[in-house]
Protein backbone atom coordinates (compact mmCIF):
# COMPACT_ATOMS: atom_id res chain seq x y z
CA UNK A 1 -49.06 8.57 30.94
CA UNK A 2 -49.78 10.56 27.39
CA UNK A 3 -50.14 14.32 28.58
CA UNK A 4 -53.28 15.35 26.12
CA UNK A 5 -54.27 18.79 25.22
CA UNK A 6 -56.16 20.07 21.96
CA UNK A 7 -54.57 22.94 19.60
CA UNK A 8 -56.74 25.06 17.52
CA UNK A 9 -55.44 26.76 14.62
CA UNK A 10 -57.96 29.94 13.42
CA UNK A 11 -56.56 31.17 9.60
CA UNK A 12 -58.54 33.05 7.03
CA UNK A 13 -59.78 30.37 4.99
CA UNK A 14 -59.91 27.38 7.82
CA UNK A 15 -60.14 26.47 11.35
CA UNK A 16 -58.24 23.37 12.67
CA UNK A 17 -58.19 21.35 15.43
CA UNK A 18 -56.81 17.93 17.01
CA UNK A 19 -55.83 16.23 19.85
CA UNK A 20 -51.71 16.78 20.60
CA UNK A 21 -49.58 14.15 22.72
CA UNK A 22 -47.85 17.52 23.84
CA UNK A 23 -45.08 15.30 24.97
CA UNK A 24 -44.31 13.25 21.36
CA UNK A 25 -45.83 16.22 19.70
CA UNK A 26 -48.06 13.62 18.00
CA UNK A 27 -51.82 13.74 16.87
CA UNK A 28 -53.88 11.97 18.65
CA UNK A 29 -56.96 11.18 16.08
CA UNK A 30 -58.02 12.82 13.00
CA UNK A 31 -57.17 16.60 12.24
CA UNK A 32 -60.44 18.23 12.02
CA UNK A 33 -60.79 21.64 9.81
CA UNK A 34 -64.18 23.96 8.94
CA UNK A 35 -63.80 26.23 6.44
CA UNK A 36 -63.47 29.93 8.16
CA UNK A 37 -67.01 32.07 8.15
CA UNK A 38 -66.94 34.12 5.43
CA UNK A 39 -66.08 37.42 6.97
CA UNK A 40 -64.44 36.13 10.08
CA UNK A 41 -66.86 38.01 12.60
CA UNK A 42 -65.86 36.57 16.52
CA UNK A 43 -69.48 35.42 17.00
CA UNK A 44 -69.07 33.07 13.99
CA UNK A 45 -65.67 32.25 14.58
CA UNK A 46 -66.51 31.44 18.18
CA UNK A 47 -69.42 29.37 17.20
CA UNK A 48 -67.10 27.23 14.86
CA UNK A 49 -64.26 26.64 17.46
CA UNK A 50 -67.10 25.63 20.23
CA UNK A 51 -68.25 22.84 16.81
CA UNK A 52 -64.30 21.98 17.16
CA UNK A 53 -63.80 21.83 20.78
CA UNK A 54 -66.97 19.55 21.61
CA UNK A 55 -65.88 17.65 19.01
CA UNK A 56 -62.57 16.34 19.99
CA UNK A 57 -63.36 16.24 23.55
CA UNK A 58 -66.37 13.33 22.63
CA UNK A 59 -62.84 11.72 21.47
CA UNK A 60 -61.57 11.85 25.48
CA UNK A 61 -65.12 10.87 27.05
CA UNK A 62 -65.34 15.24 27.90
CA UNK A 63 -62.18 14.69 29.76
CA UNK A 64 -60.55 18.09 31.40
CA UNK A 65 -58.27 18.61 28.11
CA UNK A 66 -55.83 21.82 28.01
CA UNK A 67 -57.15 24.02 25.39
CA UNK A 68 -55.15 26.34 23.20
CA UNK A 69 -55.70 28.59 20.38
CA UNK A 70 -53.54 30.27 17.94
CA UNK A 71 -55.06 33.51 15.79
CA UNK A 72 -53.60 35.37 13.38
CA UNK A 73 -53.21 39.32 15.36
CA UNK A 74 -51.17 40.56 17.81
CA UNK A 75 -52.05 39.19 20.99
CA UNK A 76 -51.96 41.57 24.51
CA UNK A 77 -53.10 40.04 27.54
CA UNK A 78 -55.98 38.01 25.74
CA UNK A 79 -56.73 41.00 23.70
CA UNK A 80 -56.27 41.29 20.11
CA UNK A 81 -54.43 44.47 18.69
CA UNK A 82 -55.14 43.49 15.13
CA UNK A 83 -56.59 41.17 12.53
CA UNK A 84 -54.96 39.68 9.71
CA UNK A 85 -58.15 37.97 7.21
CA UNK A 86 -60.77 38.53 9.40
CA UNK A 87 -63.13 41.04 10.38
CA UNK A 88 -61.66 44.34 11.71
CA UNK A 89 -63.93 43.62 14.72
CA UNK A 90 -61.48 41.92 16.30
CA UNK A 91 -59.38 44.78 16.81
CA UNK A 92 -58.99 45.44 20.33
CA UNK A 93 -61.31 42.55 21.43
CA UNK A 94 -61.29 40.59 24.72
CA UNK A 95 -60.94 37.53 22.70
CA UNK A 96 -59.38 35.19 24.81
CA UNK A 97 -62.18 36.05 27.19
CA UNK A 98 -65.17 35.69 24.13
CA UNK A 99 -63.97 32.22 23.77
CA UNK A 100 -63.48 30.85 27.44
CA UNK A 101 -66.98 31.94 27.95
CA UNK A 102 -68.08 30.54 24.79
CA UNK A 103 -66.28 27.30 25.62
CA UNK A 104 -66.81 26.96 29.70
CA UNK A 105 -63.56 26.60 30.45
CA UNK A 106 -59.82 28.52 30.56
CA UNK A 107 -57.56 28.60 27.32
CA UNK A 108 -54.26 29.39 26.40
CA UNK A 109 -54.73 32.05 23.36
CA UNK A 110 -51.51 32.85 21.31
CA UNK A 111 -50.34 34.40 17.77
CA UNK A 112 -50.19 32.16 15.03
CA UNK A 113 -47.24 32.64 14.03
CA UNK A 114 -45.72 32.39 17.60
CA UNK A 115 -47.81 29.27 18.05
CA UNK A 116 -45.57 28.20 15.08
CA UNK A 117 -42.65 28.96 16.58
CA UNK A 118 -42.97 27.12 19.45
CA UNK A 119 -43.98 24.13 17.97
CA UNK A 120 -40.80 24.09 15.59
CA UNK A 121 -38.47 24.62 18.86
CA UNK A 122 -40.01 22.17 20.97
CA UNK A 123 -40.97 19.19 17.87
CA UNK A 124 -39.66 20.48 14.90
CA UNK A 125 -36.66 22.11 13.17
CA UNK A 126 -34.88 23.37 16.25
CA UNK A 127 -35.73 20.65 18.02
CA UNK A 128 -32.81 20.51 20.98
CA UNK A 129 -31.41 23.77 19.41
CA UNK A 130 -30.91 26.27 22.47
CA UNK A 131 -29.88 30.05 21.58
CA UNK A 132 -31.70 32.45 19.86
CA UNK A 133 -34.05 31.06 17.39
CA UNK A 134 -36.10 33.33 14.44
CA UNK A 135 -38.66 31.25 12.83
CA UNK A 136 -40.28 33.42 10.10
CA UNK A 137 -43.77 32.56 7.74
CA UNK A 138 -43.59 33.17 4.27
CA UNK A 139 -46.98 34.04 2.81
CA UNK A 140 -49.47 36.52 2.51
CA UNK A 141 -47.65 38.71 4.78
CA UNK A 142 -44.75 37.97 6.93
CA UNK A 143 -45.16 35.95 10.21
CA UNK A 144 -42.38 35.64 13.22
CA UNK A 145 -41.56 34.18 16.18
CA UNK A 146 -38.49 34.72 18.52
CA UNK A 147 -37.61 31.87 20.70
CA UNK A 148 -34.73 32.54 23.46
CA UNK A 149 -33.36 29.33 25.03
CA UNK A 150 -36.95 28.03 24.92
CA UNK A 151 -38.78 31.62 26.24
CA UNK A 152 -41.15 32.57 23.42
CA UNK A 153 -40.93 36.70 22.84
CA UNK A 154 -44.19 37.06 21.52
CA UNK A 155 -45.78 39.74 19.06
CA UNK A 156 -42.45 40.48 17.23
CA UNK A 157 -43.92 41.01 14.17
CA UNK A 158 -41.16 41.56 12.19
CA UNK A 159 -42.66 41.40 8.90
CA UNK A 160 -43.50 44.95 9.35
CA UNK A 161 -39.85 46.24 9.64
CA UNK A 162 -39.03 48.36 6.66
CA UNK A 163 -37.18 46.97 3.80
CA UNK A 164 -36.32 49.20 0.93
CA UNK A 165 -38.80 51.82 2.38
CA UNK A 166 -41.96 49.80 2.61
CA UNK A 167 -42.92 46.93 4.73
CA UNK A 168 -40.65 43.88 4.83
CA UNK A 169 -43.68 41.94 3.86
CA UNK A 170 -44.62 44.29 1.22
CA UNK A 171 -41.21 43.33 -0.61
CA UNK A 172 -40.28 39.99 0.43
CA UNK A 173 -43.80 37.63 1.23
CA UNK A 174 -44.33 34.92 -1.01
CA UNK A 175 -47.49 36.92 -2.27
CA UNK A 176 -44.79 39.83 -3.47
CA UNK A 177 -43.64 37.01 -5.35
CA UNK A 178 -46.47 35.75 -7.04
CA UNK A 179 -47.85 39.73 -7.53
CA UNK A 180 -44.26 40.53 -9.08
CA UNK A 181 -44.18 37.31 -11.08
CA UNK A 182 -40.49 37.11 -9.51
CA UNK A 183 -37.83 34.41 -10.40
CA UNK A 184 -36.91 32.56 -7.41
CA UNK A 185 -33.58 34.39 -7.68
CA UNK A 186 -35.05 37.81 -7.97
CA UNK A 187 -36.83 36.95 -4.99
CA UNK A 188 -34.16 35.56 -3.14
CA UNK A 189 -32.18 38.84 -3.33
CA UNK A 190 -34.77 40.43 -1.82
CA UNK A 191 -34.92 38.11 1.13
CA UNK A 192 -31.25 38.45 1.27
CA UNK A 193 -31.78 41.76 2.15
CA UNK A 194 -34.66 41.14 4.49
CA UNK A 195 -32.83 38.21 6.45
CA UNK A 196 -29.26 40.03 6.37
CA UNK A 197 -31.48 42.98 8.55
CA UNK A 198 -33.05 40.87 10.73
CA UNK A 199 -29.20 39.00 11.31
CA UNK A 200 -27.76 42.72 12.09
CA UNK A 201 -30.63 43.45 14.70
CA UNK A 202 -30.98 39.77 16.52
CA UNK A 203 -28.08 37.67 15.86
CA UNK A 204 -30.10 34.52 16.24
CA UNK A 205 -28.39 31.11 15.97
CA UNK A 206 -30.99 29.94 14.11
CA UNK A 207 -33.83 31.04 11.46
CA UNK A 208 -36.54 29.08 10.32
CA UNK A 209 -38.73 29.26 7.74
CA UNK A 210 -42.29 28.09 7.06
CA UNK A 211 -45.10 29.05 4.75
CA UNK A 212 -46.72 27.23 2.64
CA UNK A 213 -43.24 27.64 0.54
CA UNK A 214 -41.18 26.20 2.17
CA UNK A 215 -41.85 23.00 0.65
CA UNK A 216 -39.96 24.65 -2.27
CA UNK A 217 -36.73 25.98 0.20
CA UNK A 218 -34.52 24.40 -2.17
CA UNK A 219 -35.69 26.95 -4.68
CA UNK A 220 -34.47 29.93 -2.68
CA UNK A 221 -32.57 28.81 0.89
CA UNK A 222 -29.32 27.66 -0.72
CA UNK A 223 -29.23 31.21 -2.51
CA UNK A 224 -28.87 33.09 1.01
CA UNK A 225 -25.72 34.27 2.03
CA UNK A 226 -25.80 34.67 6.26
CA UNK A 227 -23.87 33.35 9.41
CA UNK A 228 -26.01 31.94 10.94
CA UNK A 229 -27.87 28.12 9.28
CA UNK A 230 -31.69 29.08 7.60
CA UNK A 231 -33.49 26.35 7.26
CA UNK A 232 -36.88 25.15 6.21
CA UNK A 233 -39.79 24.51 9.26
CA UNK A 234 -40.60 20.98 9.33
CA UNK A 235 -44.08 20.85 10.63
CA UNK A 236 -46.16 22.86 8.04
CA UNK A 237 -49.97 22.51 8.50
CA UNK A 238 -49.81 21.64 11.60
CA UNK A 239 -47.40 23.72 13.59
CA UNK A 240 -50.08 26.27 14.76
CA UNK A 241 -51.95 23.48 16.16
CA UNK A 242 -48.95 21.37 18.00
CA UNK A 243 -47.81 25.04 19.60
CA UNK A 244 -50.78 25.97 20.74
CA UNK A 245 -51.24 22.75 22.59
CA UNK A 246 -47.87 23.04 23.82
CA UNK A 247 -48.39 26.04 25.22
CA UNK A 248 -51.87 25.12 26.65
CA UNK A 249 -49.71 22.75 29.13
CA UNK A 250 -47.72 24.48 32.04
CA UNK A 251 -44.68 22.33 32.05
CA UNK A 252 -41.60 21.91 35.14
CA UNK A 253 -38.74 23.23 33.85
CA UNK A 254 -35.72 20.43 34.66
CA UNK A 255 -33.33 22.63 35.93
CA UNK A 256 -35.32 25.23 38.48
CA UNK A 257 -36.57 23.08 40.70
CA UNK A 258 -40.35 21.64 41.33
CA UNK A 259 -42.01 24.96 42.09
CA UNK A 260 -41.05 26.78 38.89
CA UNK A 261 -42.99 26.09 35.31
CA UNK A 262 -43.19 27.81 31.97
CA UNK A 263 -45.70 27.39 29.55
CA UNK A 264 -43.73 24.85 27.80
CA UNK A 265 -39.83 24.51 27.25
């Protein structure tokens, strides 16, 4: 039997949604996306994830579907500690809260990039890779996700650790980049750098990396020097979507017997 839930992705400039075989880590239907309210208060974000939600359950007949969300701040509890392209009122918000009320039902609210992370692990690039995996977002800023033999760390945020001084993201984001008007091999020194730190402080047996650039990771990746493999994500667009589905389903883990679950290894 398929094992449904729905995933929706909230970003600064859209708001996806679909139906996830959490098992396959297939879409079920049509990806839905509505463009993001301009200013990105909660009420209209809300309001456009309720659109979303009623939408793809009139796919199941209303059917008692797992529901997860992925946003782009640190996430505490249900709370959100920041905002990254949307309003500044969501700093400190009972968010997860504003939306199961909104919505009538529980959800599973996660980071973005986290959401990403998971999804990669569990249907993606690390797919049956245990260890220690770093999956980082290339973009704007700088997204992460740690992954420990399938336990998600969440809010790493490593983006923010300091890389010549400033901000990792500041230095090495694809929009630092663009702003710089960088060769790819300027660039790439400076994510040498920035992955060489993060190797020194984690030694993960893995790093991933996504953003809308990494469909262009033959560009930089090969220019890396580290120990451990970095490699491109393979889900793009929809990673945030497939995680937070994932993790929207409590799942048995094989090996601790039937009373123990995780959210989703």
């Amino acid at each position: 039997m398929t094992t449904l839930a729905i995933g929706i992705d909230i970003g600064g400039t859209g708001i996806k949604g679909a139906l996830v075989d959490v098992d396959s880590g297939e879409l079920q239907g049509a990806r839905l996306k509505k463009p993001t309210p301009r200013g990105g208060r909660p009420t209209d974000i809300v309001e456009v994830v309720v659109q979303l939600v009623t939408e793809l359950l009139a796919e199941v007949d209303g059917a008692d579907v797992p529901v997860g969300v992925c946003f782009p701040a640190v996430v505490l509890h249900g709370r959100t500690m920041s905002a990254a392209n949307v309003s500044n009122e969501w700093i400190g918000l009972e968010a997860e809260a504003l939306f199961e009320k909104a919505l009538g039902r529980n959800i599973h609210f996660v980071n973005d990039a986290d959401a990403a992370g998971v999804a990669e692990v569990r249907y993606g690039a690390a797919q049956d890779t245990r260890g220690l995996i770093l999956l980082t977002t290339l973009g704007t800023g700088i997204g992460s996700a740690l992954i420990l033999d399938g336990d998600l760390v969440p809010n790493t945020e490593l983006g923010h650790l300091l890389l010549d001084g400033r901000d990792a993201e500041k230095r090495a984001s694809f929009a630092a980049k663009e702003r710089g008007r960088l060769s790819w091999k300027r660039w790439a020194g400076r994510l040498q750098k920035y992955y060489a730190h993060l190797e020194m402080l984690f030694s993960p047996d893995l790093f991933i990396v996504g953003g809308g650039v990494s469909k262009h990771h033959e560009q930089f990746l090969p220019l890396l020097t580290l120990r451990a493999p970095i490699v491109p994500a393979a889900l793009r667009n929809n990673a945030g979507i497939l995680g937070a589905a994932a993790l929207a389903v409590p799942r048995v883990r094989p090996d601790a017997g039937s009373a123990a679950t995780d959210q989703w290894s």
